[in-house]
Protein backbone atom coordinates (compact mmCIF):
# COMPACT_ATOMS: atom_id res chain seq x y z
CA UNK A 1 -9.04 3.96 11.24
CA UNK A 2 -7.50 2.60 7.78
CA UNK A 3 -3.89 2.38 7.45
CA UNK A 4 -2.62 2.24 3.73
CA UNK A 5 0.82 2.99 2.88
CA UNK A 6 2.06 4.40 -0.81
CA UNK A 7 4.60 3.13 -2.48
CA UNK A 8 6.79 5.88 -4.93
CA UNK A 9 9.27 5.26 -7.53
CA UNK A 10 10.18 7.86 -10.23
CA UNK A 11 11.83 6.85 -13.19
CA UNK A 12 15.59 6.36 -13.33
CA UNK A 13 14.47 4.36 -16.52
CA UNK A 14 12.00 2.03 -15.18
CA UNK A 15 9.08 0.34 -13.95
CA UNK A 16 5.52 -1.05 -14.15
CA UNK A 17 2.96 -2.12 -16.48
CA UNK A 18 -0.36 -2.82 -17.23
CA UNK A 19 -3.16 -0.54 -18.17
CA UNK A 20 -6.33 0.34 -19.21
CA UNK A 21 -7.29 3.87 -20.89
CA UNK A 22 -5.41 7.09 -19.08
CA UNK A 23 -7.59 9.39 -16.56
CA UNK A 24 -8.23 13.16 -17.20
CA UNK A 25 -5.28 13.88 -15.00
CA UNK A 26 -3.27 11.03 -17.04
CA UNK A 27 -2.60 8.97 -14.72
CA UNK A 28 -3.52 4.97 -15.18
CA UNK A 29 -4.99 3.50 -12.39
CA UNK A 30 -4.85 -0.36 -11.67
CA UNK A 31 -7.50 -1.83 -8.84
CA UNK A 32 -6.17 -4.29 -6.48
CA UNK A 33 -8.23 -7.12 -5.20
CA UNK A 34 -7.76 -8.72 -2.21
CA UNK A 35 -8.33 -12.31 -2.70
CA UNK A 36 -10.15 -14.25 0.16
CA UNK A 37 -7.33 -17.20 1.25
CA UNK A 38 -8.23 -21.37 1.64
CA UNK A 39 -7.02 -23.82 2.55
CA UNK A 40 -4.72 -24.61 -0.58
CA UNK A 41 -3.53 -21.22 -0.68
CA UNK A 42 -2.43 -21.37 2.86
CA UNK A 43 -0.57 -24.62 1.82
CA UNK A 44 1.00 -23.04 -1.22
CA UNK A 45 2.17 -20.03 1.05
CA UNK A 46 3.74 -22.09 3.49
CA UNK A 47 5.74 -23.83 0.90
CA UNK A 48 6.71 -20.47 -0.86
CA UNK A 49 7.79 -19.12 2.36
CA UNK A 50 10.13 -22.53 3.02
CA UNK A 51 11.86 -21.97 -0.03
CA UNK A 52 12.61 -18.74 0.40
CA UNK A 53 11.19 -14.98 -0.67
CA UNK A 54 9.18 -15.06 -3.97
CA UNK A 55 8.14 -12.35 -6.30
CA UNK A 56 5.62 -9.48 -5.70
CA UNK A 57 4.03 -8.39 -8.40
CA UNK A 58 1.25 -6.68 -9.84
CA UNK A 59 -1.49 -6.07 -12.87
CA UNK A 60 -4.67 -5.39 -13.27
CA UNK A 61 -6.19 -2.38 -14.34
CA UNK A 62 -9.10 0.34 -12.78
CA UNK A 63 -10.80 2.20 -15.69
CA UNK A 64 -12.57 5.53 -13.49
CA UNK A 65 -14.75 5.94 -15.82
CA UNK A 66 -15.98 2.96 -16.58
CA UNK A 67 -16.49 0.26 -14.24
CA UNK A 68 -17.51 -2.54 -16.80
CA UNK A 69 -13.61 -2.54 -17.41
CA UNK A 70 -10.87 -3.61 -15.30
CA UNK A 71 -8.79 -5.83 -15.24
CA UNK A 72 -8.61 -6.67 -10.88
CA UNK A 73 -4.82 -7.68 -9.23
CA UNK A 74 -5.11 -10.27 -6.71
CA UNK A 75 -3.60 -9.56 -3.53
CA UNK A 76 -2.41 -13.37 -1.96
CA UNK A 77 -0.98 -13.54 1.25
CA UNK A 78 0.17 -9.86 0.89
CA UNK A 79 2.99 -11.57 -0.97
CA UNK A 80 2.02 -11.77 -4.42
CA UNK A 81 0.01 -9.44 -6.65
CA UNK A 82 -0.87 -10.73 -10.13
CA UNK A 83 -3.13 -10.81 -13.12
CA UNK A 84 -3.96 -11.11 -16.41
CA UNK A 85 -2.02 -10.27 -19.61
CA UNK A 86 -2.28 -11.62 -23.24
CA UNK A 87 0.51 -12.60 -25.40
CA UNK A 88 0.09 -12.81 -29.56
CA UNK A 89 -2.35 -12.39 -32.02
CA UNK A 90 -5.21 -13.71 -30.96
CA UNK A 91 -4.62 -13.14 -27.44
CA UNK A 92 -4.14 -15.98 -25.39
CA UNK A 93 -4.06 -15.33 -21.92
CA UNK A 94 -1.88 -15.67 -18.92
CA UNK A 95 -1.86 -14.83 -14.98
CA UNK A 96 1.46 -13.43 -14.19
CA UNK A 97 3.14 -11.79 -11.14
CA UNK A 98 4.18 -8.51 -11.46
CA UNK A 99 7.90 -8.52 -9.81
CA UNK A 100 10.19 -5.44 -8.75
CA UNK A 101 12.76 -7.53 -8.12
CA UNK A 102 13.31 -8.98 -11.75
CA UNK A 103 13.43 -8.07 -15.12
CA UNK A 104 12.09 -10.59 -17.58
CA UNK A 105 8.82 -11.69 -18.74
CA UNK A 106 7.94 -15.37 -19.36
CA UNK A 107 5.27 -17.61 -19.24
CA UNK A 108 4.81 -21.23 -20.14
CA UNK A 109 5.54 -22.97 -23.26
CA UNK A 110 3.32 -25.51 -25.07
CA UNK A 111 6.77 -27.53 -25.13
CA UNK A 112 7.09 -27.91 -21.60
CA UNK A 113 5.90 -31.24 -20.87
CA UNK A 114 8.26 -32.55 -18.56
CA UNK A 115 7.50 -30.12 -15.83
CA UNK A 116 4.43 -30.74 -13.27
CA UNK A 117 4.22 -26.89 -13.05
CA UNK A 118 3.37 -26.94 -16.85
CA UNK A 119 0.41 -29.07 -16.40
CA UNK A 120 -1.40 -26.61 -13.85
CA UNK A 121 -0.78 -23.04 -15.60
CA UNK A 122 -1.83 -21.96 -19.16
CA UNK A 123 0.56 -22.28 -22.16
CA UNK A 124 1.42 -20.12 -25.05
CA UNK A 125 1.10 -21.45 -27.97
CA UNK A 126 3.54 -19.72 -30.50
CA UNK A 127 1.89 -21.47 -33.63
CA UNK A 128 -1.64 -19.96 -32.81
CA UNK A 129 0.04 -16.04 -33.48
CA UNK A 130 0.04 -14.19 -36.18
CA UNK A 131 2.50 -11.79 -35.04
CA UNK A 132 5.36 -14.11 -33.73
CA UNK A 133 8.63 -14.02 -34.38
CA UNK A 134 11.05 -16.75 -33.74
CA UNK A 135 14.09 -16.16 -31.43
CA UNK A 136 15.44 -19.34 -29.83
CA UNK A 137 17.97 -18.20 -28.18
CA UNK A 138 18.01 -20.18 -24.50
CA UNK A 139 18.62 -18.59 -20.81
CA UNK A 140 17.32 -19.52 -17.91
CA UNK A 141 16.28 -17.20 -14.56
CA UNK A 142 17.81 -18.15 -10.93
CA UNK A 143 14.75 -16.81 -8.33
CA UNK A 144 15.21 -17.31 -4.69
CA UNK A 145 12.07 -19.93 -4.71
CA UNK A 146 13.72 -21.54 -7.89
CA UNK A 147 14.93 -21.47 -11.54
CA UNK A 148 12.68 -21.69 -14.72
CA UNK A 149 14.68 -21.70 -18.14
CA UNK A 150 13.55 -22.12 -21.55
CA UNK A 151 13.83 -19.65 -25.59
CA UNK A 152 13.14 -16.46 -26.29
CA UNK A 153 10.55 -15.91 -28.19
CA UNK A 154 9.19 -12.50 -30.10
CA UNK A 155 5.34 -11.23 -29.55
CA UNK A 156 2.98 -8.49 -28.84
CA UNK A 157 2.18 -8.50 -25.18
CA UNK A 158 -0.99 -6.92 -23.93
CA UNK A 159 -1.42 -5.36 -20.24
CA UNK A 160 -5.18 -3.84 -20.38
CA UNK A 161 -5.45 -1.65 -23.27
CA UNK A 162 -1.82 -1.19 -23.69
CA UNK A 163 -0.30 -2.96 -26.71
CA UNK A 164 3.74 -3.39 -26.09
CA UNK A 165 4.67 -4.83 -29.76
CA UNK A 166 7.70 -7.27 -30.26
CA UNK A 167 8.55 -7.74 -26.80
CA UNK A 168 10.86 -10.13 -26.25
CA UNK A 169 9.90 -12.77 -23.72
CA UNK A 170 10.82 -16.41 -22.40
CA UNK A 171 8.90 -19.36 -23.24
CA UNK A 172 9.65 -21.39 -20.08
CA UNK A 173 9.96 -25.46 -20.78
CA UNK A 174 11.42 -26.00 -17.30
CA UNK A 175 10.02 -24.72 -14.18
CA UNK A 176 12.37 -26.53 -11.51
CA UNK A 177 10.54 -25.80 -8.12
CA UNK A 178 7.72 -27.11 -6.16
CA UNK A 179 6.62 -23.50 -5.38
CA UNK A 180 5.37 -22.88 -9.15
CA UNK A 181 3.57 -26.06 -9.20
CA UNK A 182 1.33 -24.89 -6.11
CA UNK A 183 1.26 -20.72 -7.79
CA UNK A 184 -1.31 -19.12 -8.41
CA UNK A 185 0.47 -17.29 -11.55
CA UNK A 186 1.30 -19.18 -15.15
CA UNK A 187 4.27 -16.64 -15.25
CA UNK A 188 6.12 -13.84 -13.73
CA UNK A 189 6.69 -10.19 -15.71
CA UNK A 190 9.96 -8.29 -13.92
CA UNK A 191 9.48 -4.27 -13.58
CA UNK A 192 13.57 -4.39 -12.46
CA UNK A 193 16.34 -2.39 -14.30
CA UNK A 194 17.33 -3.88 -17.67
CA UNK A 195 21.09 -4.68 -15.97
CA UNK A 196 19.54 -7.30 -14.18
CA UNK A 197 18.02 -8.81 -17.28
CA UNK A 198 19.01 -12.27 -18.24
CA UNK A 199 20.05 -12.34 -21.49
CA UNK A 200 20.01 -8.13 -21.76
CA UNK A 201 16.44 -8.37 -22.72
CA UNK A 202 14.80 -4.79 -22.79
CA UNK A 203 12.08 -5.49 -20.32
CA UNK A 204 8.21 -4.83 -20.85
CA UNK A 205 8.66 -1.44 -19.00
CA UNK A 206 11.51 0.02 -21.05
CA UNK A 207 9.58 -0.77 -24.49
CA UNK A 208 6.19 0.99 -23.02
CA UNK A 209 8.40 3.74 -22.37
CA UNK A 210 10.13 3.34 -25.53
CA UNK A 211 6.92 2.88 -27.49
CA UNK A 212 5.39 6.12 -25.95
CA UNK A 213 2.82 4.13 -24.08
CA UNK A 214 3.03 6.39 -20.48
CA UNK A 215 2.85 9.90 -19.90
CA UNK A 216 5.60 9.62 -17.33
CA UNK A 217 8.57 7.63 -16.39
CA UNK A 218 6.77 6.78 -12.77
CA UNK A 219 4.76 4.54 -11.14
CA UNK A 220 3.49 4.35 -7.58
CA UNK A 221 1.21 1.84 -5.46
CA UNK A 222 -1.14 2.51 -2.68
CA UNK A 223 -1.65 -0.73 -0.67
CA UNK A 224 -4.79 -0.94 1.29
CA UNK A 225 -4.11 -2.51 4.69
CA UNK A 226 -7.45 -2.99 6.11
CA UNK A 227 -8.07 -6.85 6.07
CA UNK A 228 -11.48 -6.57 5.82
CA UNK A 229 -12.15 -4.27 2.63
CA UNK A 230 -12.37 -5.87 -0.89
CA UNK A 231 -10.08 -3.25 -2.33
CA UNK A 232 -6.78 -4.23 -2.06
CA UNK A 233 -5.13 -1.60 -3.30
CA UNK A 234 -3.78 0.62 -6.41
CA UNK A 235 -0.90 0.68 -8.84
CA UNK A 236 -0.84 3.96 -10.87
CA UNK A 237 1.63 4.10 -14.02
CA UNK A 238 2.66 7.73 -14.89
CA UNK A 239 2.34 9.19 -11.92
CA UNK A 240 1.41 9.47 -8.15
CA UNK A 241 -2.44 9.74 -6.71
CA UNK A 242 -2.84 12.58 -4.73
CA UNK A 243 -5.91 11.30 -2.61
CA UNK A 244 -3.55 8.35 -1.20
CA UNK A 245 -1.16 10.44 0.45
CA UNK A 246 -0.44 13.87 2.75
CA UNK A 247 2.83 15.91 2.22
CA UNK A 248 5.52 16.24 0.21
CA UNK A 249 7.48 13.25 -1.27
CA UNK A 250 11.41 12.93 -0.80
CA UNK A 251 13.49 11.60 -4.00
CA UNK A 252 16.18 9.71 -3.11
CA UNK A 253 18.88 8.23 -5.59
CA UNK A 254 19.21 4.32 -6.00
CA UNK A 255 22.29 2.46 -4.02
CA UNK A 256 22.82 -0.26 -6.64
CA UNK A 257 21.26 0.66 -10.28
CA UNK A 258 19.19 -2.96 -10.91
CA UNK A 259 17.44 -2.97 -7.69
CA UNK A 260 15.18 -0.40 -6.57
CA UNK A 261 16.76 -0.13 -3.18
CA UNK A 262 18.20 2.80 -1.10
CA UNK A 263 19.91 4.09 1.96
CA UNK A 264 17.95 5.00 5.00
CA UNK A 265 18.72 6.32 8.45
CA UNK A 266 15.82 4.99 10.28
CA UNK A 267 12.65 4.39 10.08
CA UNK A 268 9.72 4.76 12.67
CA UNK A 269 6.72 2.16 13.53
CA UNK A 270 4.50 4.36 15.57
CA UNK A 271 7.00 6.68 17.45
CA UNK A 272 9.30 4.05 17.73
CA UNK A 273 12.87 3.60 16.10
CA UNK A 274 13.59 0.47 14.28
CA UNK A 275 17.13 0.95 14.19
CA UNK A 276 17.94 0.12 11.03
CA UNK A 277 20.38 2.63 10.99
CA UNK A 278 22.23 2.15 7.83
CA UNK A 279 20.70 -0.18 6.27
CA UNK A 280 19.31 -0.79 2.54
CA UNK A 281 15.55 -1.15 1.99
């Protein structure tokens, strides 16, 4: 029998991205692809996992009703879920990890050329837009795997067929750890709480929200955990999808507004107690 778990969040402000034109029941349904492993990814896992946790993430989007377009996440190693995005007018495009645990978006610069990372992962090009807008203001982001810094920079961002306009976003020109060199992501885009944002950017999700891209302030994922289907999974913006789950759903309030983590009692594995009495998930 197929296991799958689902993921819920509602809205304290927050979350998501990514989409592709709303269902009749308005939610917006993004496919996730499980991506078969080899023998570089394996490599590139092991060194993510030596320098400690890296992002989760997630894009991609399923169109119901029409199959000819979706954009597919990428499920690798069950530890990162990304995909594709564009950034200015024309597009240019960029594979980036969607991550719960941050709040920013960036992706590579055309003026990082010191960093090895830079040479493996697309770059934007600010020149190439019509619609930038300088910024240049400098930060950089401390990850657990690393730290990239670099400018802000001022763009349209596009997730599917959502258009976020004059999003404010990091153009990375240093990318200071081996596990970015081996990713298989150009950038990262954070779906965290804008109190965690370095620099107080207003992150992708607030401005979609802002914007009056989503129907609701809620997303939720369904992750598939059979190994062996080619479906890996869901992320629905604006709501929750009633075929992926049985019963009622409990809301519980946030411990530490910037994280989406909580207070639980215990939780089961089969009919067995963890004992994690206590403790934050």
């Amino acid at each position: 029998m197929r296991h799958s778990y689902l993921f819920w969040a509602v809205g304290l402000l927050v979350l998501t991205c990514s989409l592709v034109a709303a269902s009749s029941d308005g939610l917006v349904r993004i496919g996730l692809k499980k991506r078969p492993l080899d023998l570089h990814g394996i490599k590139a896992a092991r060194m993510s996992r030596m320098q400690g946790k890296y992002g989760r993430g997630v894009n991609g989007v399923h169109d119901k009703k029409s199959e000819g377009d979706i954009i597919a996440l990428k499920n690798y190693m069950d530890a990162q879920y990304f995909g594709e995005i564009g950034v200015g007018s024309p597009q240019q495009k960029f594979t980036v990890i969607f991550d719960t645990g941050s709040s920013n978006l960036w992706v590579p610069s055309s003026k990082c050329i010191f960093s090895i990372a830079c040479l493996f992962h697309s770059k934007y090009k600010h020149a190439k837009s019509t619609t930038y807008q300088k910024n240049g203001k400098t930060i950089a982001i401390q990850y657990g795997s690393g730290a990239v810094s670099g400018f802000l920079s001022q763009d349209n961002i596009r997730v599917g067929d959502l258009l976020v306009k004059d999003q404010l976003f990091m153009e990375a020109t240093k990318e200071g750890s081996l596990t970015f060199v081996a990713a298989q992501f150009d950038g990262i885009l954070g779906l965290g709480f804008q109190e965690i944002s370095v620099g107080n950017v207003v992150p992708v999700w607030y401005n979609m929200m802002e914007q009056g891209l989503v129907k609701e302030k809620v997303f939720s994922f369904w992750l598939n955990r059979d190994a062996t289907a080619t479906e890996g999974g869901e992320l629905v913006l604006g709501g929750v999808d009633s075929k992926h789950f049985k019963g009622e759903h409990t809301k519980v309030s946030v411990t530490q507004k910037g994280y989406w983590q909580f207070m639980m009692d215990d939780f089961l594995i089969g009919n067995y107690s963890t004992e994690h009495v206590g403790s934050s998930l």
